[in-house]
Protein backbone atom coordinates (compact mmCIF):
# COMPACT_ATOMS: atom_id res chain seq x y z
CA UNK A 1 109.69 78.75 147.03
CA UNK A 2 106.42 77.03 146.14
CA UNK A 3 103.60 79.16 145.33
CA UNK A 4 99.93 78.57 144.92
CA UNK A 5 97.07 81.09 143.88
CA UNK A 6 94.29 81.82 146.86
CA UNK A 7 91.73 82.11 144.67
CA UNK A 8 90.35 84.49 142.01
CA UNK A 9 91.17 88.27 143.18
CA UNK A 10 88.60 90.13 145.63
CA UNK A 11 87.14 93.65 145.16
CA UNK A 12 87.98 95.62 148.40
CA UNK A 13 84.58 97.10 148.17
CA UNK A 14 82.71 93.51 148.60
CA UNK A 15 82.10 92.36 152.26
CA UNK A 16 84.17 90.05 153.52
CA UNK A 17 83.74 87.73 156.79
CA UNK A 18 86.47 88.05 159.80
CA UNK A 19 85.46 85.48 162.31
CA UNK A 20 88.10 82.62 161.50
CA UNK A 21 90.63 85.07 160.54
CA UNK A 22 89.92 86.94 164.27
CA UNK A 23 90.21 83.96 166.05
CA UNK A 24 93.61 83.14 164.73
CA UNK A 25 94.55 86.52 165.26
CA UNK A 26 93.39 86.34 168.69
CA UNK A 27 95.16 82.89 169.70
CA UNK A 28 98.58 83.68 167.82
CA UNK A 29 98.84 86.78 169.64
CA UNK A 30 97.90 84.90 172.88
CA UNK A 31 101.31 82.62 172.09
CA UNK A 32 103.09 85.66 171.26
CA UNK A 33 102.30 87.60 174.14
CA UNK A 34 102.85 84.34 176.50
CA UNK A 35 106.49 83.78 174.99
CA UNK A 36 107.68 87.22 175.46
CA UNK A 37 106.56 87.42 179.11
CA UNK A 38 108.73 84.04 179.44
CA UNK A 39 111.44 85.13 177.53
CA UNK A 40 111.79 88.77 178.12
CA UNK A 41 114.51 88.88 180.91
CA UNK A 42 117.14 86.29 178.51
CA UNK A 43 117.13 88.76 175.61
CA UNK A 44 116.23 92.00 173.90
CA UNK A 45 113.76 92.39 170.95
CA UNK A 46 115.56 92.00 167.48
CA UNK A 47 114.47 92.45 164.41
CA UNK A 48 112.64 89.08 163.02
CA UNK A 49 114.92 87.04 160.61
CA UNK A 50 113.24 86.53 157.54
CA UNK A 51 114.68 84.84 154.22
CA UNK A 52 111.04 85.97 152.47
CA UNK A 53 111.48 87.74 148.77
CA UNK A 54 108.57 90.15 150.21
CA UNK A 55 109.95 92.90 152.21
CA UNK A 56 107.70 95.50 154.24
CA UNK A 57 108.37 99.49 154.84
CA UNK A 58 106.64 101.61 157.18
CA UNK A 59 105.70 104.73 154.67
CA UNK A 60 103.69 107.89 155.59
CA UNK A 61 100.28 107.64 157.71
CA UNK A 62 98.50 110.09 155.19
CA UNK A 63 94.43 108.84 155.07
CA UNK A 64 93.66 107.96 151.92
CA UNK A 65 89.75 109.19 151.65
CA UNK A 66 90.67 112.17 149.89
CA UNK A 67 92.80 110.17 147.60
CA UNK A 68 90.17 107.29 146.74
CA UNK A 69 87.38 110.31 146.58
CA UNK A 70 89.29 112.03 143.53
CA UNK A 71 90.18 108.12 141.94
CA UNK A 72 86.34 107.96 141.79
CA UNK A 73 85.36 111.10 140.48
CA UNK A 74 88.45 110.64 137.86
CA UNK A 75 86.59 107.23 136.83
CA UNK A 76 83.88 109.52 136.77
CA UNK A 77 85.26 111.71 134.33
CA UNK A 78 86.68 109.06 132.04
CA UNK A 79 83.49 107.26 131.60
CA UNK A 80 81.40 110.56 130.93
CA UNK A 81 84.28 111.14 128.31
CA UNK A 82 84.21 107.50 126.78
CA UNK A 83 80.41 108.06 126.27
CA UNK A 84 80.80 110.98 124.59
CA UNK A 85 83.57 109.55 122.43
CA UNK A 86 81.12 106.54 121.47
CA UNK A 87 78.29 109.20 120.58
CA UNK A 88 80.42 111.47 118.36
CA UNK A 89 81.59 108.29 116.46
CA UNK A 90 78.30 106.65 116.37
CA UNK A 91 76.74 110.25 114.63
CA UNK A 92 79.69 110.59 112.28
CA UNK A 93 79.25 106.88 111.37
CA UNK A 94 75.58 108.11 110.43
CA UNK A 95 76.36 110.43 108.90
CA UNK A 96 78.46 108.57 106.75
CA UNK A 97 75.78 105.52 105.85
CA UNK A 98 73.70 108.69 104.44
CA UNK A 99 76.02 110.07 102.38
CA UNK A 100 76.57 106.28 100.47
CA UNK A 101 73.17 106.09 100.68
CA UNK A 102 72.74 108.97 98.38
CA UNK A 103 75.76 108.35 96.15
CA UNK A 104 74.52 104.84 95.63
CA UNK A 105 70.99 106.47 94.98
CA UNK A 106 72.45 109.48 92.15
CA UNK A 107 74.72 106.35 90.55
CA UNK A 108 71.76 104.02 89.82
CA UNK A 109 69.29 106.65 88.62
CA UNK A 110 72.29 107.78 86.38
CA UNK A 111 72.53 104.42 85.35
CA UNK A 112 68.99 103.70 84.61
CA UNK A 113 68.58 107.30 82.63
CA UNK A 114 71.76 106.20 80.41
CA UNK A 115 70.19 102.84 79.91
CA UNK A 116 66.90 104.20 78.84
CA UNK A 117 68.90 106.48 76.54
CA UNK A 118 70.81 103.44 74.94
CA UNK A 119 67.08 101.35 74.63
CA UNK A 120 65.67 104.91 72.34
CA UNK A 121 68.91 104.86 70.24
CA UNK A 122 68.36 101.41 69.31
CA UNK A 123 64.82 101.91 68.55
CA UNK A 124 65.51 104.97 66.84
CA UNK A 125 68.34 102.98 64.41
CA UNK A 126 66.40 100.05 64.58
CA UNK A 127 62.92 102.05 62.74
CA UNK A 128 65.47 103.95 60.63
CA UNK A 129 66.79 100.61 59.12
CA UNK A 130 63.05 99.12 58.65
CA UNK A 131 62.11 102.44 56.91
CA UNK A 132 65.29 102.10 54.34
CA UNK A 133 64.69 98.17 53.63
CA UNK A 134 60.78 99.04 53.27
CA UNK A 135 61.59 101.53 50.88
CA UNK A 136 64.38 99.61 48.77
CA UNK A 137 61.79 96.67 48.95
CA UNK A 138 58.94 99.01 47.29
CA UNK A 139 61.86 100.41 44.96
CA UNK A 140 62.80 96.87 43.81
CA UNK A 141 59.09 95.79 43.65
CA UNK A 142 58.24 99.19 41.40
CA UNK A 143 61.68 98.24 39.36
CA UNK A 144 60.62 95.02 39.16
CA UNK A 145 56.71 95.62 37.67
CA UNK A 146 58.26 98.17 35.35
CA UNK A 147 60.55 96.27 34.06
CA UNK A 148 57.90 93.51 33.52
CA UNK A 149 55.82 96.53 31.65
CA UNK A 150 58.93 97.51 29.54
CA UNK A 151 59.04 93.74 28.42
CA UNK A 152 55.80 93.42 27.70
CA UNK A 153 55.94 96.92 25.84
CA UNK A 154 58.99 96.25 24.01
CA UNK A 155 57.29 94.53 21.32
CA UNK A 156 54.64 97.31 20.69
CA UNK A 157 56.58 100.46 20.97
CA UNK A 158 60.55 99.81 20.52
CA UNK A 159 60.91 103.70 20.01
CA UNK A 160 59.59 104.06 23.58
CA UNK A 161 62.51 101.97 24.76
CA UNK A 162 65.38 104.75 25.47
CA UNK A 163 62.44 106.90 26.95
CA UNK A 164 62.08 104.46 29.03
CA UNK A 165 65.54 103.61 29.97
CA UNK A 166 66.33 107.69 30.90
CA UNK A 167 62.94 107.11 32.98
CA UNK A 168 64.36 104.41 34.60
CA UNK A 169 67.79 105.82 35.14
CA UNK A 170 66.20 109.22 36.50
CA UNK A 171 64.26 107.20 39.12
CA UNK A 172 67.28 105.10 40.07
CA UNK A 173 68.86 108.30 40.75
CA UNK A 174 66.30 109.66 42.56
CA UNK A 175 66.14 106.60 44.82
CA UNK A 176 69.68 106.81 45.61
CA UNK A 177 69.48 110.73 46.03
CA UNK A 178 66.07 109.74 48.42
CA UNK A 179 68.38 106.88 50.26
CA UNK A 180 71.41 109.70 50.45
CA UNK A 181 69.38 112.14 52.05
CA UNK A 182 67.74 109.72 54.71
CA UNK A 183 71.70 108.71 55.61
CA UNK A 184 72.22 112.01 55.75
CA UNK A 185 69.31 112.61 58.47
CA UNK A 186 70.15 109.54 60.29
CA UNK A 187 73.78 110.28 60.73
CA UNK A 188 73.12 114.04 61.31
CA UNK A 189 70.26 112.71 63.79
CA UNK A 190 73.59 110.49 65.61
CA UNK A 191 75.86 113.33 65.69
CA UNK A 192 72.97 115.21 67.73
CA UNK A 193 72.36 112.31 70.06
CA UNK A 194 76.45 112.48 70.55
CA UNK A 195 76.30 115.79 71.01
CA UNK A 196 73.43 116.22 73.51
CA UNK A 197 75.47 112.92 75.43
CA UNK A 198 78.50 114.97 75.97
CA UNK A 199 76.49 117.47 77.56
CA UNK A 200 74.47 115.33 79.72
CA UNK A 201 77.61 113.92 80.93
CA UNK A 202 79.48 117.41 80.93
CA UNK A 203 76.47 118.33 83.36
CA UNK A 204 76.85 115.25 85.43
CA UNK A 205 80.56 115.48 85.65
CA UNK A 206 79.66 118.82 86.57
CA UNK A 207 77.60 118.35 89.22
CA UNK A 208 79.80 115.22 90.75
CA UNK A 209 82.51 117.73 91.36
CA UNK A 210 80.27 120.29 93.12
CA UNK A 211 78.73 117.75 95.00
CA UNK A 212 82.80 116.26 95.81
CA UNK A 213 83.30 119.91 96.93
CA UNK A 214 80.78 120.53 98.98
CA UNK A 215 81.41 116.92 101.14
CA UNK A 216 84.88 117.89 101.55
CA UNK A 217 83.91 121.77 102.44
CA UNK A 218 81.52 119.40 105.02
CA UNK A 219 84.33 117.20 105.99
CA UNK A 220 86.69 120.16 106.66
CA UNK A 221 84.07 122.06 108.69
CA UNK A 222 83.25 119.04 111.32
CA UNK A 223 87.08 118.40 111.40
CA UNK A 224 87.66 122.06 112.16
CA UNK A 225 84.77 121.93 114.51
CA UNK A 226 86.24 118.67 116.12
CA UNK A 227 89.85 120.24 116.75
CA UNK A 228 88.23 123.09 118.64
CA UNK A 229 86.29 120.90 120.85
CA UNK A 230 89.79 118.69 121.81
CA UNK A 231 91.02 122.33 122.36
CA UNK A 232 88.88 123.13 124.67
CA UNK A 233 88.79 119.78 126.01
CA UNK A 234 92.25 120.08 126.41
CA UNK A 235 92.38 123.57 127.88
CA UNK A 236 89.54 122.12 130.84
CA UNK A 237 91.87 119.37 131.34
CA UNK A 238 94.97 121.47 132.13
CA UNK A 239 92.45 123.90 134.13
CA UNK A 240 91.56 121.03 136.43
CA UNK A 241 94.67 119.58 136.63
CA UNK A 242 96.23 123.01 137.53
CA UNK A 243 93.59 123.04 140.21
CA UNK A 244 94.10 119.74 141.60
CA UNK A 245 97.77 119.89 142.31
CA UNK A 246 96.66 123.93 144.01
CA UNK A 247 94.37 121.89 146.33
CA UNK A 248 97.25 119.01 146.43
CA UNK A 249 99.45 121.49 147.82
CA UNK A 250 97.15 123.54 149.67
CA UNK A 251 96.47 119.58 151.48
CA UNK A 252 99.74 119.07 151.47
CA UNK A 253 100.61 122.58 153.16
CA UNK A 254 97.35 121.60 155.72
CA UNK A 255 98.92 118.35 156.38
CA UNK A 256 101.77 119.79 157.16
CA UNK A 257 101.27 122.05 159.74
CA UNK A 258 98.64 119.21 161.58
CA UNK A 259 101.84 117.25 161.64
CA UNK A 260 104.10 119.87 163.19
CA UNK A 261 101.67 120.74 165.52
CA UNK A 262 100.78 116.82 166.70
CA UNK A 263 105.00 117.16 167.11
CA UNK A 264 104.74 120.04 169.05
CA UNK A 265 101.86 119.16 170.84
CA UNK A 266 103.91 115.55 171.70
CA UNK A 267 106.23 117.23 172.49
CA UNK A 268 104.91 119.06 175.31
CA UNK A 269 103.48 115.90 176.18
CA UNK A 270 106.66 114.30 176.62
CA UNK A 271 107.46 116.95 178.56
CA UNK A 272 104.60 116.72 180.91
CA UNK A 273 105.07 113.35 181.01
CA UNK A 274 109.03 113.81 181.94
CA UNK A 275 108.21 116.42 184.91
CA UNK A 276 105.45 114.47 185.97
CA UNK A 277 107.59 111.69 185.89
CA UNK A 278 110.18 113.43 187.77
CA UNK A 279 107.89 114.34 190.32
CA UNK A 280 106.77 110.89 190.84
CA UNK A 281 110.53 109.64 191.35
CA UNK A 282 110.38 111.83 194.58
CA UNK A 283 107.55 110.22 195.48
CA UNK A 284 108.76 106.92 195.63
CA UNK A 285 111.33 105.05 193.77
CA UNK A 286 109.91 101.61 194.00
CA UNK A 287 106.39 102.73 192.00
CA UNK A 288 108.80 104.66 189.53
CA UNK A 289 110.53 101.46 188.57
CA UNK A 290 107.28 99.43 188.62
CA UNK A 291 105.57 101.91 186.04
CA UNK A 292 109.06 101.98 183.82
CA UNK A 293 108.57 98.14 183.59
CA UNK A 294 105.47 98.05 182.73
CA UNK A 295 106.14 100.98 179.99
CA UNK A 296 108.83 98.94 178.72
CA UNK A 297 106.59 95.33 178.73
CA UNK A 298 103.64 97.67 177.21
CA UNK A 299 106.10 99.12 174.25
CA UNK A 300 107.87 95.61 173.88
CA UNK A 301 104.26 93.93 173.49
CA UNK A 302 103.07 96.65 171.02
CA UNK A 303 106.59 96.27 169.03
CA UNK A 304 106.07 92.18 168.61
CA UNK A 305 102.36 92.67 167.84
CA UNK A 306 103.40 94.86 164.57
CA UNK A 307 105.96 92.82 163.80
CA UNK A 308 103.65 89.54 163.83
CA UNK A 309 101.36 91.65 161.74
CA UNK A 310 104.13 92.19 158.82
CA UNK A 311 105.01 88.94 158.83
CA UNK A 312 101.33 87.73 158.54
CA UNK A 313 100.97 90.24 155.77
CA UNK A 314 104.01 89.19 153.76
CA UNK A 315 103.32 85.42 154.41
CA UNK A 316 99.36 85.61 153.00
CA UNK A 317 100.59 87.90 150.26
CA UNK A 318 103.93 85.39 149.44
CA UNK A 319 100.78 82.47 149.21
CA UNK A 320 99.00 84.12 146.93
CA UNK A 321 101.75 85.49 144.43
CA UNK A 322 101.71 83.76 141.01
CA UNK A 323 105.39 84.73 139.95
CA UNK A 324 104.90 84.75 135.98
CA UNK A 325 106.69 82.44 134.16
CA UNK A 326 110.24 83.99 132.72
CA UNK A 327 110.75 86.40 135.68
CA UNK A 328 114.33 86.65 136.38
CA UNK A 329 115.91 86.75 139.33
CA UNK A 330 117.20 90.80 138.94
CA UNK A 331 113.81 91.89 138.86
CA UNK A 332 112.25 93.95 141.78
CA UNK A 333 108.93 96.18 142.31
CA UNK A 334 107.73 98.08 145.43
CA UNK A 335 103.99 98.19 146.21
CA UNK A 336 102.31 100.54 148.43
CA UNK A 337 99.39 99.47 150.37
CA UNK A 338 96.75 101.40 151.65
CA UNK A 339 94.20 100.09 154.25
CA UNK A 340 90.83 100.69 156.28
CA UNK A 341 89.78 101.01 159.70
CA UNK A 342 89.20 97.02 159.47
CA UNK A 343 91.99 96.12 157.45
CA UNK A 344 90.38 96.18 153.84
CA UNK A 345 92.58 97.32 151.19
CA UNK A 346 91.94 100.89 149.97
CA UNK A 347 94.53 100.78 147.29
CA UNK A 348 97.72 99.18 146.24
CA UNK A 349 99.97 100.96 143.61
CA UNK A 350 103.36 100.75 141.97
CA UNK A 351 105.43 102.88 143.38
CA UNK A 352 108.44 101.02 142.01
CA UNK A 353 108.78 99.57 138.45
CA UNK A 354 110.94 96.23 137.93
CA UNK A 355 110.59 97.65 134.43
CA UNK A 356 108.54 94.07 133.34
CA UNK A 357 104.57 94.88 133.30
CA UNK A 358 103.25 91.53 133.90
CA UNK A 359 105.83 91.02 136.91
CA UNK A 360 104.30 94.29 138.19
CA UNK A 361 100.65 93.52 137.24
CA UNK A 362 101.30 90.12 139.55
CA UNK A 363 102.76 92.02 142.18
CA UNK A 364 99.34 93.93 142.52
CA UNK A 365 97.14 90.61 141.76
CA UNK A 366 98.88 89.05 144.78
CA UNK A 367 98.21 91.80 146.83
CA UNK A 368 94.64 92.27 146.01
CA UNK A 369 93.97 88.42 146.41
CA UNK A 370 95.71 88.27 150.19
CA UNK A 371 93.85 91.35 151.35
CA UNK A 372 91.31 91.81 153.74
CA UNK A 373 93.78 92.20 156.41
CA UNK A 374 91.80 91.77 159.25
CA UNK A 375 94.62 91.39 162.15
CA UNK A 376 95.01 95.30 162.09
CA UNK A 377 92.28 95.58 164.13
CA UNK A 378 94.29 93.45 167.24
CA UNK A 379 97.26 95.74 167.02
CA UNK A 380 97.48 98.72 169.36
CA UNK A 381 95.22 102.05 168.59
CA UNK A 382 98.75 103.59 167.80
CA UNK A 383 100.06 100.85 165.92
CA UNK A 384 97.04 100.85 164.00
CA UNK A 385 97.75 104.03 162.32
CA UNK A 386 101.27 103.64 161.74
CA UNK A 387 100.21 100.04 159.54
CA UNK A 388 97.27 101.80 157.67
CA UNK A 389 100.06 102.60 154.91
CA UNK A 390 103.05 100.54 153.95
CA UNK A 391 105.67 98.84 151.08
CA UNK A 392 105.76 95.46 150.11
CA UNK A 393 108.80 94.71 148.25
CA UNK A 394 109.04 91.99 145.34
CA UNK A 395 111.66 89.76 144.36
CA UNK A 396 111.40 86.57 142.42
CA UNK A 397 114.34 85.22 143.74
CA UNK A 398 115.55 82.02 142.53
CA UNK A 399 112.77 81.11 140.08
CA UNK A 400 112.58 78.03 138.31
């Protein structure tokens, strides 16, 4: 069967106009009513033939107010909770841009103390090493004039010469002793450095690991905290859900007992209705038959209007179903339907999975694009109750 998509799908809460859709309503039941007064004494009402893959059930005639009331104030409750979700994770994402903040902060002062460390070692070497070439330089230049002296001397006082030699031999020594010890200072001076390094990075290390503990100490407090809140979350939850299904049942028990007292109280109607009936046969049989006839026309009329109403349901719904592509033919979901006063559509919900979402999901799409259902206001006050609630029934059929 050929389908085609009515449009994008309508919100049952916007307003919606009913003047074309009365009018048709008005002048098919006009035909319908007009062939069943000519064809009433040939046959009996049957039920209407239909090949459609939609299939209606009369279900209960339960109102749903109460029902859409508690889907609000659940929406209610899940956005409240979504909010509060967003602001937790929005805090703790805070939270978080701090803490880097002030790692990143420690890390680069570290950084720039080490690197003003490094910058006074290499001064430090770097006036060390012009100290020990200034003072070879001045020991080479004193070597040098002394020698130049001893030369000059030689000639004058040869038995000055080995006095002058040990002279020269003692202050060679006591360069190199002078050029020992200041190696000696320099390297003891590195060691120190070394040394007081290894503590400054003992103490770092030190305080890295306190500062590690104390996040995770942190971390493992708002987790802790956290797990009692979605405990107590929890524990609400099952509170109000353990009072919702009390005041289910204590509806359900209330419901109940209307409905065997609207049977009761029909059936002391019928009752009434039979003796009063009875009485009436004495009166006169001719008026007894007339009223049974037009009981019988009345109920017949009333029976063909709901019918016409299914079938206008399950025709506007078949035009608006978008089968999705892939369905197969085994597949089947039941829908229940839930209407206003005016025919709007209160609700529709799987009540039956075909066990394939999106051939579900279209189900409901088709649905909520046919509705209003504005011809329940032309069927009978009765009839209008009994249709507030009912089952469409899905089948692809032979899809290609």
């Amino acid at each position: 069967m050929a389908r085609r998509q009515r449009g994008p799908s309508r919100s049952y809460d916007k307003p919606v106009g009913y003047g074309v859709p009365t009018l048709l309503a008005i002048g098919l039941h006009v035909l319908v009513v007009v062939l069943s007064l000519v064809t009433l004494p040939q046959r009996q009402p049957a039920d209407p033939e239909s090949t459609s893959i939609v299939q209606a059930t009369l279900v209960s005639t339960e109102t749903t107010t109460d029902q859409a009331q508690r889907a609000e104030e659940a929406r209610a409750r899940a956005a409240a909770r979504q909010a509060e979700e967003e602001a937790r994770q929005e805090e703790e994402a805070r939270q978080a841009e701090a803490e880097e903040q002030a790692r990143a902060e420690a890390e680069r002062q570290a950084a720039e103390e080490r690197a003003r460390e490094a910058e006074q070692q290499q001064a430090a070497r770097e006036e060390e090493a012009r100290r020990l070439q200034e003072a070879r330089q001045e020991a080479e230049a004193e070597a040098q004039r002394r020698a130049e002296e001893a030369e000059r001397q030689a000639r004058l006082r040869e038995e000055q010469e080995a006095e002058r030699q040990r002279q020269q031999e003692a202050e060679r020594q006591r360069q190199q002793e002078a050029q020992q010890r200041a190696e000696e200072e320099a390297r003891r001076q590195r060691e120190a450095e070394e040394q007081r390094q290894r503590e400054a990075e003992e103490q770092r290390r030190r305080e890295e690991e306190a500062q590690r503990q104390r996040e995770a100490e942190e971390q493992r407090r708002r987790e802790e905290e956290a797990q009692r809140q979605r405990e107590a979350e929890e524990q609400r939850r099952r509170e109000e859900e353990a009072q919702r299904q009390r005041e289910a049942e204590e509806q359900r028990r209330r419901e109940e007992e209307a409905r065997r007292q609207r049977e009761a109280e029909e059936q002391r109607r019928r009752e009434e209705e039979a003796r009063r009936a009875a009485e009436a046969a004495s009166q006169g049989l001719d008026r007894a038959i007339e009223g049974e006839s037009d009981a019988v026309a009345n109920a017949r009329q009333a029976q063909e209007a709901a019918n016409s109403f299914i079938n206008l349901v399950r025709r506007a719904v078949e035009q608006a179903w978008v089968i999705p592509p892939g369905a197969g033919g085994g597949l089947a979901a039941t829908v229940q339907v839930q209407l206003g006063p005016s025919g709007e559509l209160f609700g529709a919900t799987i009540t039956q999975s075909s066990g394939d979402s999106s051939f579900d999901r279209s189900a409901l799409q088709a649905v909520e694009a046919a509705a209003p259902f504005g011809e329940l206001r032309q069927l009978p006050p009765a009839a209008q109750r009994d249709f507030r609630q009912f089952n469409l029934r899905f089948t692809p059929g032979d899809v290609r």
